[in-house]
Protein backbone atom coordinates (compact mmCIF):
# COMPACT_ATOMS: atom_id res chain seq x y z
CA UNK A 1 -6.07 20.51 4.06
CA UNK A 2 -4.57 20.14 0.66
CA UNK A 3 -2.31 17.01 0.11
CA UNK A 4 0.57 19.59 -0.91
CA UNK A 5 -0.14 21.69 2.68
CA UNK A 6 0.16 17.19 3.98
CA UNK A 7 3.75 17.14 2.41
CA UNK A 8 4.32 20.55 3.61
CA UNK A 9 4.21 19.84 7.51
CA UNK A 10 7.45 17.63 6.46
CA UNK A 11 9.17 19.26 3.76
CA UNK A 12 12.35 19.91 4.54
CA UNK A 13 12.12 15.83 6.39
CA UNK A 14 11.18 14.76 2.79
CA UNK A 15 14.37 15.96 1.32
CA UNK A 16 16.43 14.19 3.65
CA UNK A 17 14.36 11.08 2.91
CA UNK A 18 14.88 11.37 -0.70
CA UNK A 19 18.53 11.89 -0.38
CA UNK A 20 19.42 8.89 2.06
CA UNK A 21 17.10 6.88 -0.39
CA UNK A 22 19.42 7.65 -3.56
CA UNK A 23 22.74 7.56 -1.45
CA UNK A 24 21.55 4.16 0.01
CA UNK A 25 20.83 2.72 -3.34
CA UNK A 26 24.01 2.36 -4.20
CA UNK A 27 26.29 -0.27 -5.61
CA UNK A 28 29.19 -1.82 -7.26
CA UNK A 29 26.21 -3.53 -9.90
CA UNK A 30 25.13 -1.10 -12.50
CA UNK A 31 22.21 -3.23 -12.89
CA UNK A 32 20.91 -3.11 -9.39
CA UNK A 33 21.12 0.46 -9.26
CA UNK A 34 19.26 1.28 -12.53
CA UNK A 35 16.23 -1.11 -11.35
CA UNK A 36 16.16 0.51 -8.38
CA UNK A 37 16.53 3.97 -9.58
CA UNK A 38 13.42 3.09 -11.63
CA UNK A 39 11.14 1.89 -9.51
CA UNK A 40 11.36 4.61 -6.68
CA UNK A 41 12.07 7.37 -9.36
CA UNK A 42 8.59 5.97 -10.83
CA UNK A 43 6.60 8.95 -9.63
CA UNK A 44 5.06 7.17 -5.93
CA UNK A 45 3.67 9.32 -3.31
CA UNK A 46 5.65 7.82 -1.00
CA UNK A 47 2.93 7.51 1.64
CA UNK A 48 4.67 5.49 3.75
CA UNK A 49 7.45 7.30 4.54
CA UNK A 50 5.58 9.99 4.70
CA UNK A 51 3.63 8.25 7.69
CA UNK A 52 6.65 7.76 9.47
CA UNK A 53 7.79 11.39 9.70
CA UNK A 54 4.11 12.39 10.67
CA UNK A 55 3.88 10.32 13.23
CA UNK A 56 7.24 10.80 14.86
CA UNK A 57 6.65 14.71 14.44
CA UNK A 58 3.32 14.41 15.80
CA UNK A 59 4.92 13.48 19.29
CA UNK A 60 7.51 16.51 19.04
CA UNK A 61 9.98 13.92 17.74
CA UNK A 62 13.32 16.25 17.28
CA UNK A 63 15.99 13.75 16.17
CA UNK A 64 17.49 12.77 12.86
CA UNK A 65 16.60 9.28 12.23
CA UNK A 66 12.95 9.63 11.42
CA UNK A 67 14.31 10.13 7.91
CA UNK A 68 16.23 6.80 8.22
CA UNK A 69 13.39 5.16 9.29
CA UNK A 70 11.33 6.65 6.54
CA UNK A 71 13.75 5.33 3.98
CA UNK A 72 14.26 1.75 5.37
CA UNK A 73 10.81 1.95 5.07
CA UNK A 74 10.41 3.23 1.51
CA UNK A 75 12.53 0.10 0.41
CA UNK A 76 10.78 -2.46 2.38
CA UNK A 77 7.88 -1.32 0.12
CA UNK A 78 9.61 -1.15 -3.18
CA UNK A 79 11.33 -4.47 -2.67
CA UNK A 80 7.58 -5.71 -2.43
CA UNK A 81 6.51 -3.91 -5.62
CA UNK A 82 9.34 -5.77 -7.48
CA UNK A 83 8.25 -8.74 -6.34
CA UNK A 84 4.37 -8.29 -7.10
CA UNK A 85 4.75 -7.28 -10.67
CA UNK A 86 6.68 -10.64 -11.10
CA UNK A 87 3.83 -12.64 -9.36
CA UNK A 88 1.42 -10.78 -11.29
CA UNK A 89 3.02 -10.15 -14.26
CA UNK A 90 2.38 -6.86 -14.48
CA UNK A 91 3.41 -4.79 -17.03
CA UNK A 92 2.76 -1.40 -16.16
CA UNK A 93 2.86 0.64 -12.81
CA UNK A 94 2.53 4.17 -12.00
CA UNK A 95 1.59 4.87 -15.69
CA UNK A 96 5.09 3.56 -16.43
CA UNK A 97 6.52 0.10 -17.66
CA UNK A 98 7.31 -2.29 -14.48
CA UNK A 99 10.78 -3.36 -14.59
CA UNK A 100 10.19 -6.62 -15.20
CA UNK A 101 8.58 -5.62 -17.97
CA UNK A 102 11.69 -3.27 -18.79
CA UNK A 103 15.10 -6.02 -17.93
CA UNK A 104 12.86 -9.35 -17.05
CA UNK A 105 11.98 -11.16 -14.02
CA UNK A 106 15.18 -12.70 -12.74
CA UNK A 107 16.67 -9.15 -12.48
CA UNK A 108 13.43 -7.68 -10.63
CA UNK A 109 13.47 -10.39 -7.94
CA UNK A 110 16.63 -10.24 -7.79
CA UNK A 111 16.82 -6.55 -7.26
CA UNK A 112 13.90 -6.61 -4.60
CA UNK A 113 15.84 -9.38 -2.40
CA UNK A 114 18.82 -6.27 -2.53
CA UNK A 115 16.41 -3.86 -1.39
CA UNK A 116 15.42 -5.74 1.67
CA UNK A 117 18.89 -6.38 2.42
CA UNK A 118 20.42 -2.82 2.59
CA UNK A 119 16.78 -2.28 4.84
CA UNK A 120 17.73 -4.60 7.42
CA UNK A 121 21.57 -3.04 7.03
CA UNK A 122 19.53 0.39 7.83
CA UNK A 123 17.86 -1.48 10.67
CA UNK A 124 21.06 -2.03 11.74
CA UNK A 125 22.18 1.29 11.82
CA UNK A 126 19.72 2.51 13.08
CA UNK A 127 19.70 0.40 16.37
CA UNK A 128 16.52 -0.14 17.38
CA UNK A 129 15.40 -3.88 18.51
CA UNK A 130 11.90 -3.02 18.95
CA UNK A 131 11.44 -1.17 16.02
CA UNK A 132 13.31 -4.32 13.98
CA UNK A 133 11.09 -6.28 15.57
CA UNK A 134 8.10 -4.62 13.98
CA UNK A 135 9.74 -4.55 10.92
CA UNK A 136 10.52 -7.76 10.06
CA UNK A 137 6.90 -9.16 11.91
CA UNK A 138 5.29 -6.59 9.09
CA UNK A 139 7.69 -7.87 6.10
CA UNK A 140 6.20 -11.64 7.15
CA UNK A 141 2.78 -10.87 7.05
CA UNK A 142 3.22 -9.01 3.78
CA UNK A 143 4.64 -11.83 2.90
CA UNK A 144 1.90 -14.35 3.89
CA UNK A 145 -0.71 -11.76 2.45
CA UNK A 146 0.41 -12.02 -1.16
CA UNK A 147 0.63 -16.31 -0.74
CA UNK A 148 -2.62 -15.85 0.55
CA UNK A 149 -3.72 -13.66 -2.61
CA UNK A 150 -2.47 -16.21 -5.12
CA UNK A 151 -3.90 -19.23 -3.20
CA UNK A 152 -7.27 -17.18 -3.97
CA UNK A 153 -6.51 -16.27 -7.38
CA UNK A 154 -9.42 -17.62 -10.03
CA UNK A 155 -11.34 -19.19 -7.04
CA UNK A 156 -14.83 -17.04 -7.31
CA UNK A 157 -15.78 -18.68 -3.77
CA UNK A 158 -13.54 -16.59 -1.60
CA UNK A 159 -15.38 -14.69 1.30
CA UNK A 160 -15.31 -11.04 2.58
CA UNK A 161 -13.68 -12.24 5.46
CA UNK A 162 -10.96 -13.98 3.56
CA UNK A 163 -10.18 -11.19 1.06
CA UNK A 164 -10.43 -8.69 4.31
CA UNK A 165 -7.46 -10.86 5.68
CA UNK A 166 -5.54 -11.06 2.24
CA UNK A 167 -5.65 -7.06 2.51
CA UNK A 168 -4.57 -6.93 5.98
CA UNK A 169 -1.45 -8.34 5.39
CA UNK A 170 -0.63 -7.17 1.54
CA UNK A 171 -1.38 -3.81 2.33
CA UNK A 172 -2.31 -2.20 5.62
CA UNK A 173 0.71 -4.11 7.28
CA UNK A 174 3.03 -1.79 6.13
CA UNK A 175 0.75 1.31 6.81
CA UNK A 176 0.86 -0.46 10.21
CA UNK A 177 4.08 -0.87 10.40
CA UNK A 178 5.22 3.10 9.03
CA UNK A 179 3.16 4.97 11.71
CA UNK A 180 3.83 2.18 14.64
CA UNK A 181 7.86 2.66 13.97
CA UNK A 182 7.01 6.28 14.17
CA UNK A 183 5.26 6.47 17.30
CA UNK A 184 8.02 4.18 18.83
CA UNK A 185 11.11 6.25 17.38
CA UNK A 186 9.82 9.05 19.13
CA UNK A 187 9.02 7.75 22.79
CA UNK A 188 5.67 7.31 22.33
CA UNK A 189 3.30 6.49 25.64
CA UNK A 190 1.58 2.60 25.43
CA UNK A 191 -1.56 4.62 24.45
CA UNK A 192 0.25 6.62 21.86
CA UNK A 193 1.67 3.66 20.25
CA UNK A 194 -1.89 1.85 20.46
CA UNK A 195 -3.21 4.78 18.78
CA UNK A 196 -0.77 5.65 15.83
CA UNK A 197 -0.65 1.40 15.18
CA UNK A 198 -4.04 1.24 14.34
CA UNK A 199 -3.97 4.61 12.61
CA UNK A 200 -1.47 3.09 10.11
CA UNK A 201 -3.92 -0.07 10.19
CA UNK A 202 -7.28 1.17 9.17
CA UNK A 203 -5.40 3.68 7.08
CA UNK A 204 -3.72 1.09 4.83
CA UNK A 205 -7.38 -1.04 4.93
CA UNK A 206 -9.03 2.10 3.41
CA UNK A 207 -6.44 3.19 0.75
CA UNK A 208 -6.27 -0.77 -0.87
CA UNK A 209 -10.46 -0.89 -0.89
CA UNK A 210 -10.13 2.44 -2.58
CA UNK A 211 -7.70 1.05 -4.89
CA UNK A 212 -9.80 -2.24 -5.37
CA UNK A 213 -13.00 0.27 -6.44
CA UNK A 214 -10.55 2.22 -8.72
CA UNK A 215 -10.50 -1.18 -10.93
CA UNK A 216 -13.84 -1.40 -11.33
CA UNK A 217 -14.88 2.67 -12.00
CA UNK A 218 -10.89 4.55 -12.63
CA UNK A 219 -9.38 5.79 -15.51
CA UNK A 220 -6.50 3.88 -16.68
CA UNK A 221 -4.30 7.65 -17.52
CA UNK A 222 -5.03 8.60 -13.93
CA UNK A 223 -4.57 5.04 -12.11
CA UNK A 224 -0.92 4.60 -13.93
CA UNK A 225 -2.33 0.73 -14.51
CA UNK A 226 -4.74 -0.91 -16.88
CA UNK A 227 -8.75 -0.81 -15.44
CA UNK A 228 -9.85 -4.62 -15.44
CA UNK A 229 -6.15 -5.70 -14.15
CA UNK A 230 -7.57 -7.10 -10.84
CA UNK A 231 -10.42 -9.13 -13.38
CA UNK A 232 -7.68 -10.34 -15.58
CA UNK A 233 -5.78 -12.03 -12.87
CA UNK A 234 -8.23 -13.50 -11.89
CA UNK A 235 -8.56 -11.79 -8.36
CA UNK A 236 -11.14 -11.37 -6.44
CA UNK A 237 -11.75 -8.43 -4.93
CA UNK A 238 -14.63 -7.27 -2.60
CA UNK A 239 -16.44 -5.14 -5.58
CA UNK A 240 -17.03 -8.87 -6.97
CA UNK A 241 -17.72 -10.78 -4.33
CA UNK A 242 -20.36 -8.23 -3.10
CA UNK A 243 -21.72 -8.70 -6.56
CA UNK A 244 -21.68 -12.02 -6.75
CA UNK A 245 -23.16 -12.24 -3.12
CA UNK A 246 -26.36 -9.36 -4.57
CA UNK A 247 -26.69 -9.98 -8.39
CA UNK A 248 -28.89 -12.15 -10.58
CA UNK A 249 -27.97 -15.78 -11.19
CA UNK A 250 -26.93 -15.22 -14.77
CA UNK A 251 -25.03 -12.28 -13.52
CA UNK A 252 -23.16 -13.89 -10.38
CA UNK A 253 -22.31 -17.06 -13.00
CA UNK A 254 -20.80 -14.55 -15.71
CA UNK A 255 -18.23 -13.30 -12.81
CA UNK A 256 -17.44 -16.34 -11.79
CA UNK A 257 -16.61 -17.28 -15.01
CA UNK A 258 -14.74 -14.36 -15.73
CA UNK A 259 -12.79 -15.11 -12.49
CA UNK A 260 -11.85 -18.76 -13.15
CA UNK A 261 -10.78 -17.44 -16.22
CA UNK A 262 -8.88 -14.34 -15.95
CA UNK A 263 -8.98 -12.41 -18.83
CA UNK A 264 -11.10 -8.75 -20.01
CA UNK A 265 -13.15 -10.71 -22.45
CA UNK A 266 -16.30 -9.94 -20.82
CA UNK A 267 -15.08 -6.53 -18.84
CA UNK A 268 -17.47 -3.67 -20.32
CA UNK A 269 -20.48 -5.68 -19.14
CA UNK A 270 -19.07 -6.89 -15.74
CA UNK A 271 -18.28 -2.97 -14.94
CA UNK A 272 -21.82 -1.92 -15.71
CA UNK A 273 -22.89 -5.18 -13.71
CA UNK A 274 -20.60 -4.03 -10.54
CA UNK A 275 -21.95 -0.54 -10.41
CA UNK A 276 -25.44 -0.93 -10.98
CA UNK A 277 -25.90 -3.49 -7.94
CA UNK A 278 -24.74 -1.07 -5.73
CA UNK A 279 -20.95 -3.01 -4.62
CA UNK A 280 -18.97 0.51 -5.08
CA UNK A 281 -20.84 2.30 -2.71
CA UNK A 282 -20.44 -1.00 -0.46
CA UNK A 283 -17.13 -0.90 -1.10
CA UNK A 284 -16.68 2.82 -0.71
CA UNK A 285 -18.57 2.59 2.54
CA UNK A 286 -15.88 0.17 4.24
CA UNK A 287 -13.11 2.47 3.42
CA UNK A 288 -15.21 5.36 5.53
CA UNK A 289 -15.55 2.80 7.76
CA UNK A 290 -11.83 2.91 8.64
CA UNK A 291 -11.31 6.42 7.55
CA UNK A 292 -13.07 7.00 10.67
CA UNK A 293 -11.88 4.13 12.87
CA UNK A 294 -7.95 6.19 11.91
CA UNK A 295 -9.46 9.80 12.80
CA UNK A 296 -10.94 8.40 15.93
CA UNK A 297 -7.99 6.40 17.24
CA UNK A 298 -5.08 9.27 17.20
CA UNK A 299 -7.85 11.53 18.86
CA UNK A 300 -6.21 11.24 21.82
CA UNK A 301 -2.54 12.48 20.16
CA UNK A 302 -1.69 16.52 21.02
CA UNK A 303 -3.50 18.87 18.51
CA UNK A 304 -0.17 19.66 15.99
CA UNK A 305 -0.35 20.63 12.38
CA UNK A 306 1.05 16.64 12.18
CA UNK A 307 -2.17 15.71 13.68
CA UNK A 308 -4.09 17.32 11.34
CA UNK A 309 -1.86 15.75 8.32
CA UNK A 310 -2.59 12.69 9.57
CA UNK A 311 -6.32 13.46 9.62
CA UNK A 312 -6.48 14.71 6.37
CA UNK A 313 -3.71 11.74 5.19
CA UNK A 314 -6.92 9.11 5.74
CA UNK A 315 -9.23 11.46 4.29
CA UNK A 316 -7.56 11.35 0.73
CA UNK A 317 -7.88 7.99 0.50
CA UNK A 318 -11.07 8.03 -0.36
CA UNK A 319 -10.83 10.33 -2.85
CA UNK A 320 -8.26 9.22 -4.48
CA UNK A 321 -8.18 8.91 -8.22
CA UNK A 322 -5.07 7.17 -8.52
């Protein structure tokens, strides 16, 4: 399956989504609603909406508010996108200038603390305490994932297990969170919740170490970022750690260096170092790791042409190129 035959099992769902996303972003502050405009104009895939409506559809779901739900959801993450460019100072995303970068922080945080509002005003709307409840639990963790990420920043002794955690919250907590609202939106059995929850989980677990791998071997025209921006922060990621757990001595203290440091100086060499001991195809090998863990846990969902989005959703993680 294609990804366009993916966004085709939803079409006419997307629209919606798109629509109550522009009519929600609006507001008596010019400002607020050119920042916003920008960011989720910015050319995203919108995966996590897009989660939502395949997981509500893949139970027969028949109602309207999927595409609420898929929008609340959609600014959950772009309020969090605001928020990491201005921890990270990141200047470009999507291949496009952040808008800090564009109208300065203040405005950016500023504009990300609106977006989460009008999602719990959506929340509110849409009336659902458990799915609120999952909601705000998942916008917490994110939370606690990105303090955890910059207690870690430029300290080359963080373990696999600590940067797995980091992940778990940053990223696959909203994954979580998009196909778990899903599944309970549309009346989904305990074991049908269980099952599209940990979809979402291992989902989100295998698109960020894609991502992580993409900093180490992408192409900065194709990514939308700089290559090296995870290295110049500082961060460290598992394609270094793995390194610095499997390289030479004079290689493991150049990264660690390099980490402490932040910085590209010494990027070109630490590349060639990363891929020649073999951490990309480590790295690579996690994310099939929970490529399959996802296939195998909605196994027990009703064969559906939403089934088989969702299948082929996890597989394009991995082959991802951007």
């Amino acid at each position: 399956m294609l990804v366009k035959d993916i966004y085709q099992v939803v079409e006419q769902d997307f629209q919606q989504v798109n629509q109550l996303i522009l009519e929600q972003l609006s507001s008596d502050v010019p400002l607020v609603v050119k920042i916003g405009q920008h960011i989720i104009e910015s050319g995203g895939k919108r995966m996590r909406p897009l989660l939502v409506l395949l997981a509500s559809k893949s139970l027969s779901y028949d109602k309207q508010d999927h595409a609420l739900l898929a929008a609340i959801i959609e600014f959950l993450h772009t309020a969090t996108l605001l928020h990491d460019d201005v921890v990270d100072t990141s200047d470009l995303r999507r291949g496009k200038a952040t808008a800090n970068a564009k109208w300065g922080n203040a405005p950016s945080v500023l504009v990300g603390d609106f977006l989460y509002s009008r999602a719990f005003e959506m929340m509110v709307e849409l009336g659902s305490l458990k799915i609120m409840d999952i909601l705000s639990k998942s916008t917490r963790v994110i939370a606690e994932g990105e303090v955890m990420q910059l207690m870690n920043v430029k300290n080359p002794d963080v373990s696999e297990e600590q940067y797995m955690a980091v992940i778990e919250g940053k990223t696959a907590m909203l994954f979580e969170a998009s196909s778990h609202s899903g599944a309970v939106l549309a009346n989904a059995t305990p074991e049908q919740e269980e099952a599209l929850r940990l979809y979402g989980h291992h989902t989100g677990m295998a698109f960020q170490l894609v991502d992580d791998v993409l900093d180490y071997v992408g192409n900065a025209a194709e990514l939308g970022k700089n290559v090296g921006d995870d290295l110049a922060e500082g961060k460290p990621t598992l394609p270094l750690i793995y390194t610095m757990q499997n390289g030479t001595a004079e290689q493991v203290q150049l990264i660690r260096q390099a980490i402490r440091k932040g910085g590209t100086e010494n990027l070109a060499e630490i590349i060639e170092i990363v891929q020649a001991c073999g951490a990309i195809d480590y790295t690579n090998q996690k994310a099939r790791d929970h490529v399959n863990a996802a296939q195998a846990a909605i196994s027990v969902l009703p064969e559906c042409p939403a089934k088989q989005a969702l299948h082929a959703l996890a597989e394009m993680a991995l082959s991802r190129s951007s």
